[in-house]
C-alpha atoms as a PDB file:
ATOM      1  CA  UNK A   1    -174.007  55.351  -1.491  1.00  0.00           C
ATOM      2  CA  UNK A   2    -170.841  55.297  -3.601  1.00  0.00           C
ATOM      3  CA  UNK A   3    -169.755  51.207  -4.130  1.00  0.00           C
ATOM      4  CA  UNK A   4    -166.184  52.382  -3.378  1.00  0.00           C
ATOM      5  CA  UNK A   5    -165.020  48.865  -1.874  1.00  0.00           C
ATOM      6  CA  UNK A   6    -165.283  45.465  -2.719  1.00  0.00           C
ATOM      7  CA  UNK A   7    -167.145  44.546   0.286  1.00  0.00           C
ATOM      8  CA  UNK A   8    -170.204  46.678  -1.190  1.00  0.00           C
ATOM      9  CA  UNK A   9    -170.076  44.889  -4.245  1.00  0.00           C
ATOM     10  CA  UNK A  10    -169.642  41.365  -2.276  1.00  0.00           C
ATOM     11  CA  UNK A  11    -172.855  42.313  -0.407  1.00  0.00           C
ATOM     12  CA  UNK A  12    -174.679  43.236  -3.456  1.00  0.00           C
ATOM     13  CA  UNK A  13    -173.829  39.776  -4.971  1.00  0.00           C
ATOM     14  CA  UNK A  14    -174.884  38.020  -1.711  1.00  0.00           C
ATOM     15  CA  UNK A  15    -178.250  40.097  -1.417  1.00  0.00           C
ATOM     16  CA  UNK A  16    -179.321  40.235  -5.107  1.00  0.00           C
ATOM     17  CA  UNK A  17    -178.576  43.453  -5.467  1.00  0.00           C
ATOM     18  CA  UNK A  18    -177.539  45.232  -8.743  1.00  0.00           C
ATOM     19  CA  UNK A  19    -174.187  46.898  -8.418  1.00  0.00           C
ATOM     20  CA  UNK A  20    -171.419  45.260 -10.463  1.00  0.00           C
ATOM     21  CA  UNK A  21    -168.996  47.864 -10.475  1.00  0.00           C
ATOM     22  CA  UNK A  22    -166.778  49.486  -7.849  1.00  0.00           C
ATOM     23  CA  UNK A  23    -166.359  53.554  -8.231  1.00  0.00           C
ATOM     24  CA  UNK A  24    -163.825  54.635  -5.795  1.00  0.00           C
ATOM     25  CA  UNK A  25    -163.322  57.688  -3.861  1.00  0.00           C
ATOM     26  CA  UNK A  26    -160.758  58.984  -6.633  1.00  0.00           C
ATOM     27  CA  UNK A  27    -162.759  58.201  -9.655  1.00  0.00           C
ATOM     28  CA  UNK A  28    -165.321  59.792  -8.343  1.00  0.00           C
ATOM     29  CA  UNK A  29    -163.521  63.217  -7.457  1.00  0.00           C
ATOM     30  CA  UNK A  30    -161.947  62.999 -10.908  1.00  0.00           C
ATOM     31  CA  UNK A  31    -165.142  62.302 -12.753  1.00  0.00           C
ATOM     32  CA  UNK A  32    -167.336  65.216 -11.128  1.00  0.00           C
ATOM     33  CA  UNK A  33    -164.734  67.632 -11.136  1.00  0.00           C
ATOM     34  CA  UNK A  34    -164.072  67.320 -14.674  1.00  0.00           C
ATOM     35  CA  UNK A  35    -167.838  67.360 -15.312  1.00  0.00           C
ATOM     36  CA  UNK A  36    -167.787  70.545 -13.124  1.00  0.00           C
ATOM     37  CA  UNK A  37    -164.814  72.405 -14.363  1.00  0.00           C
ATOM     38  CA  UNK A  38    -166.918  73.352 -18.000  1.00  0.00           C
ATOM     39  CA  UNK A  39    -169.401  75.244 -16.106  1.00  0.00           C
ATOM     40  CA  UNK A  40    -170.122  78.319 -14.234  1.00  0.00           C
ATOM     41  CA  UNK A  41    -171.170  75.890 -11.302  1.00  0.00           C
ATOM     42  CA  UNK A  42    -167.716  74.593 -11.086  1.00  0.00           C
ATOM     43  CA  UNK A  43    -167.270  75.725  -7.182  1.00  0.00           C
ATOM     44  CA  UNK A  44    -165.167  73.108  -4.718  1.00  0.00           C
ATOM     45  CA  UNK A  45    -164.489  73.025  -0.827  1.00  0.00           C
ATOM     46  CA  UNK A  46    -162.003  70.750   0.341  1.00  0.00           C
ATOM     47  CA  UNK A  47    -163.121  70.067   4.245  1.00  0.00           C
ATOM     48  CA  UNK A  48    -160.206  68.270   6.449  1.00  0.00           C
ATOM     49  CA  UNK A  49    -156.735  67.024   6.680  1.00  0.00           C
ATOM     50  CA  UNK A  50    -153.744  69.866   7.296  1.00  0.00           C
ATOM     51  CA  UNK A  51    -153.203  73.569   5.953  1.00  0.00           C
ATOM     52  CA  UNK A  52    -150.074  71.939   3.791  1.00  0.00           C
ATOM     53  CA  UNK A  53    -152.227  69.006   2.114  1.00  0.00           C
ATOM     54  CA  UNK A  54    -155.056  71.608   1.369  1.00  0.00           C
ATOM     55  CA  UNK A  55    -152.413  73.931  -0.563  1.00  0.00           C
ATOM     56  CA  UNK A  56    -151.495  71.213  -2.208  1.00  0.00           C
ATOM     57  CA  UNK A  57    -155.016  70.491  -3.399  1.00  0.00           C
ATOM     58  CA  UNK A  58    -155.267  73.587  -4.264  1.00  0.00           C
ATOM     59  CA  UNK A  59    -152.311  73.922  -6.532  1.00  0.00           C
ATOM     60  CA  UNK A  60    -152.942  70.518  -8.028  1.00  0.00           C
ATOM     61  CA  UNK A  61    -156.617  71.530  -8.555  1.00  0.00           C
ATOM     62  CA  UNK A  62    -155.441  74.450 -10.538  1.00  0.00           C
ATOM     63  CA  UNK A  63    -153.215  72.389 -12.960  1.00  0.00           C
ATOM     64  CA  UNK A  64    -155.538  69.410 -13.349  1.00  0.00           C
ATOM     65  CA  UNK A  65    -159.319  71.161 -13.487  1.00  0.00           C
ATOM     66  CA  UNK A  66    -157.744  75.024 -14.142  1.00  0.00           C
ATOM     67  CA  UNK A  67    -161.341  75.960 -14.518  1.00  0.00           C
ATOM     68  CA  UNK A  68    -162.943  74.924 -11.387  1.00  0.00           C
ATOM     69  CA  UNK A  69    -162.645  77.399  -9.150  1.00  0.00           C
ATOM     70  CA  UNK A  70    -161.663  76.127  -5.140  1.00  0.00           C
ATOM     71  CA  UNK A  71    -163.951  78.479  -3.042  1.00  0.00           C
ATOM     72  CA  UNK A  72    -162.580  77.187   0.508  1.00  0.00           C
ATOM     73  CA  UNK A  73    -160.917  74.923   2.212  1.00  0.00           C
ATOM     74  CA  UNK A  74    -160.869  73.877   6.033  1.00  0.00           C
ATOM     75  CA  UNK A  75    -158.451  72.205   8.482  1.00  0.00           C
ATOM     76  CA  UNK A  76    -160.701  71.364  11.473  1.00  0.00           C
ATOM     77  CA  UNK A  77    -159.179  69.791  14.774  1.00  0.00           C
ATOM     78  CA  UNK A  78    -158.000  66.097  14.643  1.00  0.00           C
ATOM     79  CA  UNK A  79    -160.578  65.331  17.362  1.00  0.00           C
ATOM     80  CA  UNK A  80    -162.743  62.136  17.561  1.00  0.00           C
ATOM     81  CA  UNK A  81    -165.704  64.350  17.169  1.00  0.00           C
ATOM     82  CA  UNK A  82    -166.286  68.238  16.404  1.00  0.00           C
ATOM     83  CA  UNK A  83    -168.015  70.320  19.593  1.00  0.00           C
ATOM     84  CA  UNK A  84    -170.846  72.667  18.601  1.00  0.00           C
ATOM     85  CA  UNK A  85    -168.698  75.209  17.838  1.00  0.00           C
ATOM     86  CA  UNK A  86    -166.339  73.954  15.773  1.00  0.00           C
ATOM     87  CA  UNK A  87    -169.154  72.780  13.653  1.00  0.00           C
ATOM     88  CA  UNK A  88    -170.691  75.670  13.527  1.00  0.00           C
ATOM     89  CA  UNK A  89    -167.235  77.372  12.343  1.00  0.00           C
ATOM     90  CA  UNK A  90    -167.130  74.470   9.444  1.00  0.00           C
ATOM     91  CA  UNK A  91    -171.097  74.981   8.564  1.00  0.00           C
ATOM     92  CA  UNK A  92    -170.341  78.864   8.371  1.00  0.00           C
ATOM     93  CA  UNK A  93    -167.247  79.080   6.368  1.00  0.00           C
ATOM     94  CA  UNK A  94    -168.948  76.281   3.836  1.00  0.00           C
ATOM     95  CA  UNK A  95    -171.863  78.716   3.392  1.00  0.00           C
ATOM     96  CA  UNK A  96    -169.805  81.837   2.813  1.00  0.00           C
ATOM     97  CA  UNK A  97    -168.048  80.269   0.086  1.00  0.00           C
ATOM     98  CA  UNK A  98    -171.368  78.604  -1.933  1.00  0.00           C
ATOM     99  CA  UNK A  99    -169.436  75.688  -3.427  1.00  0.00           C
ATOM    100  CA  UNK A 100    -171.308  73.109  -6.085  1.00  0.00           C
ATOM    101  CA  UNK A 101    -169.118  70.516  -4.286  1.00  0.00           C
ATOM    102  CA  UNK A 102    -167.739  69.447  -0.872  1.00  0.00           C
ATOM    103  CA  UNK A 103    -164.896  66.885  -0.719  1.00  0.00           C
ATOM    104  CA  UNK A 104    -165.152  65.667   3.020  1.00  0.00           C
ATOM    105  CA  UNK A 105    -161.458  63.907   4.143  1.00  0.00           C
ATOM    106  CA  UNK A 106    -162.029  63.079   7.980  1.00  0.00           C
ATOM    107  CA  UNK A 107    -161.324  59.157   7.812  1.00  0.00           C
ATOM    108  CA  UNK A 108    -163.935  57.003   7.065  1.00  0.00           C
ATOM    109  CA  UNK A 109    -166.412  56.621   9.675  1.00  0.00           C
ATOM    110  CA  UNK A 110    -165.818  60.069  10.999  1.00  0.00           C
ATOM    111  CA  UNK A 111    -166.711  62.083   7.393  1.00  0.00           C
ATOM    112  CA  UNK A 112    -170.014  59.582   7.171  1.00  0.00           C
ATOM    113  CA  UNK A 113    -171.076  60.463  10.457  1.00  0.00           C
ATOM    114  CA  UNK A 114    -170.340  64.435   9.954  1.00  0.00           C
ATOM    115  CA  UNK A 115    -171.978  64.380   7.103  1.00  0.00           C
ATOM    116  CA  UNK A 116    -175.019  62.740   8.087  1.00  0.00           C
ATOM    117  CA  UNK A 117    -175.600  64.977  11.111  1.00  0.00           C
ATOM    118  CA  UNK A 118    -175.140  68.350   8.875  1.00  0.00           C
ATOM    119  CA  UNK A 119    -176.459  67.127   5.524  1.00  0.00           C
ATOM    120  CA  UNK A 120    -179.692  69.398   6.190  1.00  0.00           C
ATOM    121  CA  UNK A 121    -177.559  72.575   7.009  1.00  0.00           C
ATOM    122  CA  UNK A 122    -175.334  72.156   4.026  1.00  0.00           C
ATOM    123  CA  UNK A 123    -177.063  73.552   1.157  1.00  0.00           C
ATOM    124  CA  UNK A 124    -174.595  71.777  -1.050  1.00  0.00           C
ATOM    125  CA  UNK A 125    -175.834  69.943  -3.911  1.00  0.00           C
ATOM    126  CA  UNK A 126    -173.096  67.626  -3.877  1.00  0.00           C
ATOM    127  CA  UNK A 127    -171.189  66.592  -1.001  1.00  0.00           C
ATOM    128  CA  UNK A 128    -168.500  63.728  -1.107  1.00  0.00           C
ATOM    129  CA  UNK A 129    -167.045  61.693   1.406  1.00  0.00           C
ATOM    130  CA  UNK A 130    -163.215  60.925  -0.120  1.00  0.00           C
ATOM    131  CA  UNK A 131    -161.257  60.927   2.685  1.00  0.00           C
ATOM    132  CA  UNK A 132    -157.638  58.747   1.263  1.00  0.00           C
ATOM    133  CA  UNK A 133    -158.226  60.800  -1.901  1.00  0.00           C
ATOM    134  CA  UNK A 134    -157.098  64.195  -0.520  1.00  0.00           C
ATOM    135  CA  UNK A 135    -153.480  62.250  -0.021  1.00  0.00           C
ATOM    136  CA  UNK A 136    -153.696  60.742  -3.647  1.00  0.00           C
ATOM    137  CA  UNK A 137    -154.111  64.061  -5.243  1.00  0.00           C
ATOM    138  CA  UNK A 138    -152.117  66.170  -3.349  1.00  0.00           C
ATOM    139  CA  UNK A 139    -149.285  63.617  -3.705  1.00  0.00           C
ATOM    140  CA  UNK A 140    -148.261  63.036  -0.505  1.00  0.00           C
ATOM    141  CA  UNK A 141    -149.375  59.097  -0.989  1.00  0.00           C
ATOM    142  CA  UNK A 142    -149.218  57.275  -3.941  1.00  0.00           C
ATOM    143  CA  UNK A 143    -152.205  55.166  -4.955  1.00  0.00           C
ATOM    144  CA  UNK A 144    -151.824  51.209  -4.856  1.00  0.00           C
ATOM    145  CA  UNK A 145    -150.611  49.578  -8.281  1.00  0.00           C
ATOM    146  CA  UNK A 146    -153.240  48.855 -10.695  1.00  0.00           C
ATOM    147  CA  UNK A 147    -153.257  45.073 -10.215  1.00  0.00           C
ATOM    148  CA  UNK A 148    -154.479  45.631  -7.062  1.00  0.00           C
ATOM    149  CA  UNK A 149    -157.168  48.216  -7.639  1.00  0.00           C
ATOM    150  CA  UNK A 150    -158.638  46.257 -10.476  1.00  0.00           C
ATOM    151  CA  UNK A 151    -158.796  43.017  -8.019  1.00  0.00           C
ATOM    152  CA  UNK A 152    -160.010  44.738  -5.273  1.00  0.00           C
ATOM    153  CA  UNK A 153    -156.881  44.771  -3.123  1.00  0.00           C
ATOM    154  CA  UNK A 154    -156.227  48.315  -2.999  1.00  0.00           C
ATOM    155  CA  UNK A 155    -156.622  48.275   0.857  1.00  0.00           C
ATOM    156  CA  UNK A 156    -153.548  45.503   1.040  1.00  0.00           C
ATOM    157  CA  UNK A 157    -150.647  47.366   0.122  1.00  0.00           C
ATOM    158  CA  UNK A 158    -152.275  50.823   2.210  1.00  0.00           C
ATOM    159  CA  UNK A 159    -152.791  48.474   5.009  1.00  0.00           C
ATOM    160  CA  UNK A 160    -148.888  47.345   4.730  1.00  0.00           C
ATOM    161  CA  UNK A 161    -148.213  51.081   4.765  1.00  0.00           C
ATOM    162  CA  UNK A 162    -149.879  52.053   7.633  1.00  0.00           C
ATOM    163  CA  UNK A 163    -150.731  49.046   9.669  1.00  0.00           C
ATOM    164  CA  UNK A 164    -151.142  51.454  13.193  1.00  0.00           C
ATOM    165  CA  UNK A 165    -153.858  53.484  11.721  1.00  0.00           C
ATOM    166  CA  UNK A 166    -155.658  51.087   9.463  1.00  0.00           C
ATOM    167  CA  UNK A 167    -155.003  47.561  10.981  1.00  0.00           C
ATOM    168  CA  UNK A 168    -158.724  47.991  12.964  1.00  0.00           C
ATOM    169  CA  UNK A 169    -160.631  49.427  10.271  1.00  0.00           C
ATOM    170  CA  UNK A 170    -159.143  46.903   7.627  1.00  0.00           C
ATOM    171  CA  UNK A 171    -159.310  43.528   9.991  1.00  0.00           C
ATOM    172  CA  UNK A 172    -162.228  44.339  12.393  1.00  0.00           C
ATOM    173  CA  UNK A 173    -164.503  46.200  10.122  1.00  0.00           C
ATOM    174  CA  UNK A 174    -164.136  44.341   7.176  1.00  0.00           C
ATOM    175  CA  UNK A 175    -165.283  40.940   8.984  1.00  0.00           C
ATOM    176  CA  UNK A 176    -168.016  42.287  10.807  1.00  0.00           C
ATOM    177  CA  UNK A 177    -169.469  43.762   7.854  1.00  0.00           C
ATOM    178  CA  UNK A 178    -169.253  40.273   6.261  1.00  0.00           C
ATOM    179  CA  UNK A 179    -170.891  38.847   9.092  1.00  0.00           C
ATOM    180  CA  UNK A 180    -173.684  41.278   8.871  1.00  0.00           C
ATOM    181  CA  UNK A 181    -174.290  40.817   5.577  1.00  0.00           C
ATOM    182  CA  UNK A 182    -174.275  37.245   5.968  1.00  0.00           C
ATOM    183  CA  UNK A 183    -177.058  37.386   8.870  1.00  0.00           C
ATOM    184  CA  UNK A 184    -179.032  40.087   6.356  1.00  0.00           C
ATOM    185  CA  UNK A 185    -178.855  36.856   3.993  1.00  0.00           C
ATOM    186  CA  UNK A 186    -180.146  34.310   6.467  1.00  0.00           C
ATOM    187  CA  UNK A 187    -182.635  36.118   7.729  1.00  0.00           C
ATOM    188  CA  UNK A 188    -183.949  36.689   3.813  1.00  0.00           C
ATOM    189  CA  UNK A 189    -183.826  32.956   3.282  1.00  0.00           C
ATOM    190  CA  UNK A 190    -185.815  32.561   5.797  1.00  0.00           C
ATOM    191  CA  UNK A 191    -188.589  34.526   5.901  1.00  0.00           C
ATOM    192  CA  UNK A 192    -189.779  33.497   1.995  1.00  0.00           C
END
């Protein structure tokens, strides 16, 4: 688990936990594919969003990490959920193309979920759930301002964007995961 939101770190506070640092979805594609792009194992897939994103990721990839080589990219369906076949189209065209790295950008929970029901088919030794990132660095959205990253707000101004498709995840998840975590806490307290 990546802490990519403040909520993570918020539960790690409230559980005693020992993460005191967020690492979001773009630092994290920036760091490993930087790490990557020195050696021979340097090998991406990009899996989701559209055919014109993934060119741009591609063309930006080629700038910004000119030695990491992108050995596929895929625009499934937007569907709720992939049928058998369509998976098995995805699982296929990742294991012709033997990346070192999958970037997964379905929406957050949809890439979680996908991921968790093919991780054992994969064969990738790194696969990474991004989703926003792939319209950060192809450019076709622009990354909140840095005040609000470094306090944790980078969901406000995205939110403000795009209330119709992040309204639910932003003020239904985000308070039942606080509940949740609050519960996990009670029920710690008392059991000592």
């Amino acid at each position: 688990m990546v802490p990519d939101g403040v909520g993570i770190l918020l539960a790690s506070r409230l559980l005693g936990g020992d993460i005191h640092a967020r690492v979001t979805g773009t630092d994290l594609f920036l760091g490993i594919n930087q790490a990557l792009s020195a050696t021979p194992a340097g090998r991406c897939f990009f899996l989701g969003s559209t055919p014109d994103t993934l060119e741009k990721i591609r063309l930006r990839m080629k700038e910004r990490f000119p030695l990491m080589e992108v050995v596929g990219c895929y625009s499934p369906p937007f569907v709720p959920e992939f049928d058998a076949e369509e998976n098995e189209r995805i699982l296929r065209a990742i294991h012709a193309a033997r990346p070192s790295v999958l970037w997964v950008g379905l929406t957050a929970p949809k890439q979680e979920k996908w991921i968790h029901a093919h991780i054992h088919r994969l064969e990738v030794p790194i696969v990474g759930p991004i989703g926003a990132v792939f319209d950060f660095f192809s450019g076709q959205v622009h990354r909140s301002n840095p005040i609000f990253q470094r306090l944790g707000l980078e969901w406000l101004p995205r939110l403000l964007r795009n209330p119709r498709h992040l309204w639910k995840r932003t003020l239904i998840s985000a308070p039942v995961f606080l509940w949740l975590v609050m519960r996990q806490k009670w029920v710690v307290a008392f059991m000592r």
